[in-house]
N, C-alpha and C. Protein backbone atom coordinates (compact mmCIF):
# COMPACT_ATOMS: atom_id res chain seq x y z
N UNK A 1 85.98 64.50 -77.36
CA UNK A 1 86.36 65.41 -76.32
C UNK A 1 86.50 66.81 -76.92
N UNK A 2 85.78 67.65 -76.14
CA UNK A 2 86.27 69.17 -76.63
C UNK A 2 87.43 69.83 -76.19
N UNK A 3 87.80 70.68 -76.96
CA UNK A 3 88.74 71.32 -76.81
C UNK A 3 88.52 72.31 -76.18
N UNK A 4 89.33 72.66 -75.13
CA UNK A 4 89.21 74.34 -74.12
C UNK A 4 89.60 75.30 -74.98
N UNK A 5 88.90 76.07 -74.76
CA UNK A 5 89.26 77.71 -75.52
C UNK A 5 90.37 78.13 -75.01
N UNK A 6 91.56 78.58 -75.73
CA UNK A 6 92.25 79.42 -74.75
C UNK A 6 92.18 80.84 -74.59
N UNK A 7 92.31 81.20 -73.65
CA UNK A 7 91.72 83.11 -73.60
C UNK A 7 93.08 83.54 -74.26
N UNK A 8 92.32 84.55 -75.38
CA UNK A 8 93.50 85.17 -75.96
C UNK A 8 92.68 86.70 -75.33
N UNK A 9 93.86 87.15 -75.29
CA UNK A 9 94.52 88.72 -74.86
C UNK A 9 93.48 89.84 -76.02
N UNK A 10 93.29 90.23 -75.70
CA UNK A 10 92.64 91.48 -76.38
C UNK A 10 93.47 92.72 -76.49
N UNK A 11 94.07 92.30 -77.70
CA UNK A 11 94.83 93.87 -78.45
C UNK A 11 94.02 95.07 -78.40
N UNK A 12 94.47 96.28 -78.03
CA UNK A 12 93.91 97.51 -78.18
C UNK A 12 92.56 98.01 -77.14
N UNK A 13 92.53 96.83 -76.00
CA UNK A 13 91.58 97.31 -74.87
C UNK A 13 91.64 98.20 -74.04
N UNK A 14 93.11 98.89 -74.00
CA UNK A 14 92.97 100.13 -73.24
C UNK A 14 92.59 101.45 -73.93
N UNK A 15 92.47 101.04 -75.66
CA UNK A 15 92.28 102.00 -76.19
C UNK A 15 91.18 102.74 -76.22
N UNK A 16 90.00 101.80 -75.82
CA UNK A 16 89.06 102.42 -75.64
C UNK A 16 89.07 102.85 -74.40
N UNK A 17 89.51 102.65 -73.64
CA UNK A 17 89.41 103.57 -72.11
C UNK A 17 90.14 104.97 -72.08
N UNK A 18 91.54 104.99 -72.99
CA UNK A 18 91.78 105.92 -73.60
C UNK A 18 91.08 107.34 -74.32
N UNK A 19 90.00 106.60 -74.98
CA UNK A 19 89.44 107.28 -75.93
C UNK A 19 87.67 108.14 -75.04
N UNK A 20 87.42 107.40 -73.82
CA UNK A 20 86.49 107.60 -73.20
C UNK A 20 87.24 108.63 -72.23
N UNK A 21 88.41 108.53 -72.07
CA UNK A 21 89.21 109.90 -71.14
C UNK A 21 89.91 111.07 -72.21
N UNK A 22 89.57 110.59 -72.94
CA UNK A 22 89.87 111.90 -73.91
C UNK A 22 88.71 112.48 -74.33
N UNK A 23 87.54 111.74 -74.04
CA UNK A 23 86.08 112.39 -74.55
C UNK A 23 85.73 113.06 -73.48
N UNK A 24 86.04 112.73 -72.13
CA UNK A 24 84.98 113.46 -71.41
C UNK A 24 85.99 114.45 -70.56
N UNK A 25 87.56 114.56 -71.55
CA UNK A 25 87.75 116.08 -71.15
C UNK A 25 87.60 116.76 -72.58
N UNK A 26 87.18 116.45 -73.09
CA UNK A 26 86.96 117.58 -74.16
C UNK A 26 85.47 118.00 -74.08
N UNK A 27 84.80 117.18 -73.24
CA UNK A 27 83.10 117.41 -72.75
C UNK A 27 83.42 118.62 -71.81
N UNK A 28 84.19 118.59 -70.44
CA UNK A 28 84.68 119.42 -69.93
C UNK A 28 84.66 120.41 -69.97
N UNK A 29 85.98 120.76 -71.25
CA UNK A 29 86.08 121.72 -71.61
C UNK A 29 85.22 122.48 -72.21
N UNK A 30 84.05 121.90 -72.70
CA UNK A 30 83.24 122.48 -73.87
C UNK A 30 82.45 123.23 -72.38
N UNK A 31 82.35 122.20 -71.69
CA UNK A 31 81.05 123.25 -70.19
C UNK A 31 81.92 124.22 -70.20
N UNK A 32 82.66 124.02 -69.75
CA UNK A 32 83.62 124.99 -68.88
C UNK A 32 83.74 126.53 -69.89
N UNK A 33 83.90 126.45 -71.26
CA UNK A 33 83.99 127.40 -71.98
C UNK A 33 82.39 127.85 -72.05
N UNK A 34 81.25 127.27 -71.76
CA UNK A 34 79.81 127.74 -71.85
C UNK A 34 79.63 128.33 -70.80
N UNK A 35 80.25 127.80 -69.64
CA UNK A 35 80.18 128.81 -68.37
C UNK A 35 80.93 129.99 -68.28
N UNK A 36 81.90 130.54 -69.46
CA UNK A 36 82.73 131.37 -69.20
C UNK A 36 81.80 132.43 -70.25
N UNK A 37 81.61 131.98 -71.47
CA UNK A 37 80.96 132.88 -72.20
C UNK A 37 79.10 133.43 -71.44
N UNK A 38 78.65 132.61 -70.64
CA UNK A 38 77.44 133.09 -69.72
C UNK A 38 78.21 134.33 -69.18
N UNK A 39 79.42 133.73 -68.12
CA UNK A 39 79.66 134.95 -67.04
C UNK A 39 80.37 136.00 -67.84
N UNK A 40 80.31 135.80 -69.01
CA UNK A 40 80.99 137.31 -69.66
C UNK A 40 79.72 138.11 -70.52
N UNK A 41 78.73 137.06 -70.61
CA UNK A 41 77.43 137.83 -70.91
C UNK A 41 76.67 138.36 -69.63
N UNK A 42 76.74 138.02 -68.59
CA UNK A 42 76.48 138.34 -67.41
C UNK A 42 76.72 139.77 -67.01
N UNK A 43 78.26 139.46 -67.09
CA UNK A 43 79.13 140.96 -66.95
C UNK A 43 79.02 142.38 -67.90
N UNK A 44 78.46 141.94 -69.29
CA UNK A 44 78.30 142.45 -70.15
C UNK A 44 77.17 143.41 -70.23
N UNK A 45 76.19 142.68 -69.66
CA UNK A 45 74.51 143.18 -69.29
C UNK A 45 74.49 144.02 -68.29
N UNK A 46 75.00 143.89 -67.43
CA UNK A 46 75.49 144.71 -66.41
C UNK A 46 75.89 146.01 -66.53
N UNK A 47 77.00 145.94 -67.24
CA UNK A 47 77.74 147.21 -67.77
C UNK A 47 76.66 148.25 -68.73
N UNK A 48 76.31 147.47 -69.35
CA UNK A 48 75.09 148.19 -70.63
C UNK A 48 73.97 148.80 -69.36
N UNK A 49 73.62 148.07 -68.37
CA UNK A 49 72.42 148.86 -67.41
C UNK A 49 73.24 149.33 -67.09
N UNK A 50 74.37 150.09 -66.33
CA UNK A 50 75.32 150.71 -66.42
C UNK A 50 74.81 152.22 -66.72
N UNK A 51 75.34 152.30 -68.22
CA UNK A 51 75.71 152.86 -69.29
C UNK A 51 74.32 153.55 -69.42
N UNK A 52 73.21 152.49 -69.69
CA UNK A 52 71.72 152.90 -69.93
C UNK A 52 71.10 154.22 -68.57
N UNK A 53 72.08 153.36 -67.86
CA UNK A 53 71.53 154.49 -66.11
C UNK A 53 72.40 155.91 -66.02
N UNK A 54 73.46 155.84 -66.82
CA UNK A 54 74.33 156.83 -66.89
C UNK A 54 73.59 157.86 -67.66
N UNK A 55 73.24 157.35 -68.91
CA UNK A 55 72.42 158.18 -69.77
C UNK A 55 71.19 158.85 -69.15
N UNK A 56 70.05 157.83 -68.91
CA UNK A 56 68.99 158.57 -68.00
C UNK A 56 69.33 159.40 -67.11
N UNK A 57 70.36 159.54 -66.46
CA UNK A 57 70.62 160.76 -65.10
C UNK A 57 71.31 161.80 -65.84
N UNK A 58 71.75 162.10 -66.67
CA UNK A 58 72.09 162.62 -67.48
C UNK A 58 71.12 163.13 -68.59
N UNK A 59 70.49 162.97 -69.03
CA UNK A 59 68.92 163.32 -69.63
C UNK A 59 68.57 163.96 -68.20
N UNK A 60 68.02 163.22 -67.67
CA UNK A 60 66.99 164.04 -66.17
C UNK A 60 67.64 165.44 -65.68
N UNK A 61 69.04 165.51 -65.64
CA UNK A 61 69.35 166.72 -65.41
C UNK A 61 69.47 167.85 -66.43
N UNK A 62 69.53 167.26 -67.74
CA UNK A 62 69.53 168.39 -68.62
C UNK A 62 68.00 168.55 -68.85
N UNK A 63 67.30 167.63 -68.74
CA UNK A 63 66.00 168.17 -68.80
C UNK A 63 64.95 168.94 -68.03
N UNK A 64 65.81 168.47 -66.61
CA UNK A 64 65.43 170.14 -65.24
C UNK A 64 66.08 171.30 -65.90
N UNK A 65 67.30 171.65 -66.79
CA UNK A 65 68.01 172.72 -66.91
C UNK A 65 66.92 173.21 -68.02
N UNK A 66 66.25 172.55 -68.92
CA UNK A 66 65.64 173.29 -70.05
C UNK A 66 64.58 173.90 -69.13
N UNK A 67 63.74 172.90 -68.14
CA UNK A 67 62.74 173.80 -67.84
C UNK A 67 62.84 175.18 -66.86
N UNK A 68 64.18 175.09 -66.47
CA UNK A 68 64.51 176.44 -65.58
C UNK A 68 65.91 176.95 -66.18
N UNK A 69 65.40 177.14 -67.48
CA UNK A 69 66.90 177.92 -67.88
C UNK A 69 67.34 179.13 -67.70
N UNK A 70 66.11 180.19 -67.09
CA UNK A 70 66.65 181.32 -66.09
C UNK A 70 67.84 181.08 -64.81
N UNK A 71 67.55 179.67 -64.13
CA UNK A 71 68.60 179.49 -63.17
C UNK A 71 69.79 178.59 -63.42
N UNK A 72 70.28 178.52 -65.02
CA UNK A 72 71.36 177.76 -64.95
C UNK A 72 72.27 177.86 -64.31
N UNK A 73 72.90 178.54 -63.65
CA UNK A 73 74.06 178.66 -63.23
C UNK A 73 73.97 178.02 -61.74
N UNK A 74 72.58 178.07 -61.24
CA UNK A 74 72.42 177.29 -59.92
C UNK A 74 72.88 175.77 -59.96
N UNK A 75 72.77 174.99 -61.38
CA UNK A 75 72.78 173.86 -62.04
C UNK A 75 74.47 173.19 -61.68
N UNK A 76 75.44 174.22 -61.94
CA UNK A 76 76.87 173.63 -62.06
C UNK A 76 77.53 173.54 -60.76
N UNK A 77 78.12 172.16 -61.40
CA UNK A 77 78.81 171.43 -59.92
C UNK A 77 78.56 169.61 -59.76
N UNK A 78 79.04 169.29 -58.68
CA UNK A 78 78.82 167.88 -58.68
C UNK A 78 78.04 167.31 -57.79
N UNK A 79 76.98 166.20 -58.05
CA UNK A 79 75.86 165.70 -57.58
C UNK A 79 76.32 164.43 -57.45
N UNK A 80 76.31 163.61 -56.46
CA UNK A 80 76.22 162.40 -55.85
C UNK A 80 74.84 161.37 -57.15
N UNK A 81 74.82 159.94 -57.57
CA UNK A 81 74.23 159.77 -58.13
C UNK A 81 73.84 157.79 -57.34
N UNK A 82 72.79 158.13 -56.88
CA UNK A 82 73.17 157.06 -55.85
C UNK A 82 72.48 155.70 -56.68
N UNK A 83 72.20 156.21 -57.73
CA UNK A 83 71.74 154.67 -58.97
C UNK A 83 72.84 154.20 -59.56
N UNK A 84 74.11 154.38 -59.18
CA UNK A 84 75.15 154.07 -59.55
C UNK A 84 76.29 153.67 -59.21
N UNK A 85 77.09 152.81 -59.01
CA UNK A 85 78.33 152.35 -58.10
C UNK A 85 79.36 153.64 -58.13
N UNK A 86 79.44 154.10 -57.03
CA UNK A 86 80.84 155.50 -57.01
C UNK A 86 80.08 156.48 -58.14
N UNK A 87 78.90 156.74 -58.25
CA UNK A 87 77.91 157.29 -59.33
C UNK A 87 78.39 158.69 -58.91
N UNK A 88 78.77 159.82 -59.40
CA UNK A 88 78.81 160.97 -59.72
C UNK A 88 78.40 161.87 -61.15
N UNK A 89 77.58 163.19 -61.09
CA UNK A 89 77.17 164.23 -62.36
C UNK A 89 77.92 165.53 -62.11
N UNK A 90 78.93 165.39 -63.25
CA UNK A 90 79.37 167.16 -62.53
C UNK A 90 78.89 167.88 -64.06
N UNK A 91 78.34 168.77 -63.66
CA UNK A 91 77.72 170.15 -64.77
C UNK A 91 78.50 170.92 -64.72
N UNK A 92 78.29 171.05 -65.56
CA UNK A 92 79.19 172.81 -66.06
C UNK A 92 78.34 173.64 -67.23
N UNK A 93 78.05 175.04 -66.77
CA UNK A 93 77.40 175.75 -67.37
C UNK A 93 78.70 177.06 -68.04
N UNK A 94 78.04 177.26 -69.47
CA UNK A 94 78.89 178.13 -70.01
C UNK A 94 77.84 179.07 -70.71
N UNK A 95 77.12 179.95 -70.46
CA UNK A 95 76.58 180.90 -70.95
C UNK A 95 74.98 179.69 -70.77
N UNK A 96 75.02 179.65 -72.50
CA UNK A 96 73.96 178.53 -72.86
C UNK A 96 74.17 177.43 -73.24
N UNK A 97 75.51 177.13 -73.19
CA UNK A 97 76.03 175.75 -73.06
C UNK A 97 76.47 174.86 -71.85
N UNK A 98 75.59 173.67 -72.03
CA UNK A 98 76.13 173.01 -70.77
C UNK A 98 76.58 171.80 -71.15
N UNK A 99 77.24 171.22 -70.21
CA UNK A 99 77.73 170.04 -70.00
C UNK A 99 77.82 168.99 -68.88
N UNK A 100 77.40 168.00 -69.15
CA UNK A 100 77.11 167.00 -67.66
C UNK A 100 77.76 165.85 -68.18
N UNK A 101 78.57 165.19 -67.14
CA UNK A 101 79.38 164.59 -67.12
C UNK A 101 79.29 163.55 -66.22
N UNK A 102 78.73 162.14 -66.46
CA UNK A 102 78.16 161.14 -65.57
C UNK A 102 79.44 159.99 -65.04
N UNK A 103 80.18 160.05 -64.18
CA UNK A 103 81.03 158.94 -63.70
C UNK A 103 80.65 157.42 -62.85
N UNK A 104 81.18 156.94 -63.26
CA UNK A 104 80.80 155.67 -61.83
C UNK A 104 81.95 154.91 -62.04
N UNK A 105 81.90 154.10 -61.57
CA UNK A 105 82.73 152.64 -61.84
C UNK A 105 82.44 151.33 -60.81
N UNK A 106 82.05 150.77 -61.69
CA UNK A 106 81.20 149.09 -61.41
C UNK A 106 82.14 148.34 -60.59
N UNK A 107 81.41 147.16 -60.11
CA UNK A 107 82.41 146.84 -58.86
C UNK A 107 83.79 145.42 -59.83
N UNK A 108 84.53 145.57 -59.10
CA UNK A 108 86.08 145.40 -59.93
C UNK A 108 86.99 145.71 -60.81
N UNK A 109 86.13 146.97 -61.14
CA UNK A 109 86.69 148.16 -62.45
C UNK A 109 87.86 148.41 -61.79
N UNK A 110 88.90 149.12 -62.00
CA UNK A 110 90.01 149.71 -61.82
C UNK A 110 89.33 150.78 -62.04
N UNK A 111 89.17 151.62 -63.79
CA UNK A 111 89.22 152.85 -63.96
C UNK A 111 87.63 152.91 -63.76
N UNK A 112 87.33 154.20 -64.22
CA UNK A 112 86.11 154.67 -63.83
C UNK A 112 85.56 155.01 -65.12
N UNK A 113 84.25 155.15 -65.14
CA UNK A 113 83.26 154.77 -67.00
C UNK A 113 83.03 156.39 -66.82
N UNK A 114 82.43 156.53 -68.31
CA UNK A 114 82.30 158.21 -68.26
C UNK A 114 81.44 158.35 -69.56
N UNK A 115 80.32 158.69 -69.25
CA UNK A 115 79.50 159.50 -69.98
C UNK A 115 79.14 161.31 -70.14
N UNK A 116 79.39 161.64 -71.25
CA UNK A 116 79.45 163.28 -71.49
C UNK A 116 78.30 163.44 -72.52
N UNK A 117 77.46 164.37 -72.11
CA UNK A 117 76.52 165.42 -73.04
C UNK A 117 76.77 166.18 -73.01
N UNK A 118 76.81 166.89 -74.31
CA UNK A 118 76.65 168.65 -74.35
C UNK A 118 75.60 169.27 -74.91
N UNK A 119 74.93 170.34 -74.61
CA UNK A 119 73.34 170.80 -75.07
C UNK A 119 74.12 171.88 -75.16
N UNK A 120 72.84 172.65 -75.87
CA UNK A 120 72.65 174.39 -75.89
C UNK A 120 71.37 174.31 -75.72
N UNK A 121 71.05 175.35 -74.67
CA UNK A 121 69.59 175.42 -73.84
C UNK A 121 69.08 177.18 -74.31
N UNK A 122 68.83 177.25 -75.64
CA UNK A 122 68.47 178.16 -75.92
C UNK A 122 67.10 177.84 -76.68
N UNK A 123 66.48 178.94 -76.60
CA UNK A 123 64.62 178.76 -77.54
C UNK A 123 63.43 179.37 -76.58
N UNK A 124 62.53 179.19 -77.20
CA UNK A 124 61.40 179.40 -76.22
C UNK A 124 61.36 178.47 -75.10
């Protein structure tokens, strides 16, 4: 006659269920931190076209002032800059020195970004 097995208990079986809920929040977390460093490279790229667009409108206007530097003084003041969120250029002419001054501020900024050139528009 055989003998019945008796079911013995299995020590340490919740441990692995344990160990499968501790893995797949630390999987979690690992997305969750890859999705945060995207949307801060996201935000990042943004700002730099920004910055890059600030510069170009800023070039473009000092580079109308070189070619009509008989009418600088028509030049100073503030220009609406509509490649830009709240985009503003205010010039200021001082003899043969000028200065343009590019503002905006991107959407959820509080403060406002600021790019400054200064030239001297003297020469042939």
């Amino acid at each position: 006659m055989r003998r019945s097995r008796s079911r013995r208990i299995r020590s340490g079986g919740g441990y692995v269920l344990l160990e499968v809920l501790i893995s797949i929040l630390l999987f979690s977390l690992g997305v969750l931190g890859l999705i945060t460093i995207q949307a801060n490279a996201v935000q990042a790229a943004g700002e730099a076209n920004m910055r890059a667009e600030a510069v170009f409108a800023a070039n473009e206007i000092t580079g109308r002032m070189w070619v009509d530097r008989s009418n600088l003084a028509s030049y100073a003041g503030t220009t609406s800059l509509p490649s830009l969120p709240n985009g503003q250029a205010a010039v200021t002419v001082n003899g043969a020195a000028v200065s343009v001054t590019v503002t905006w501020r991107p959407p959820g900024a509080v403060a406002d970004r600021r790019y400054t050139t200064v030239d001297t528009l003297v020469g042939n």
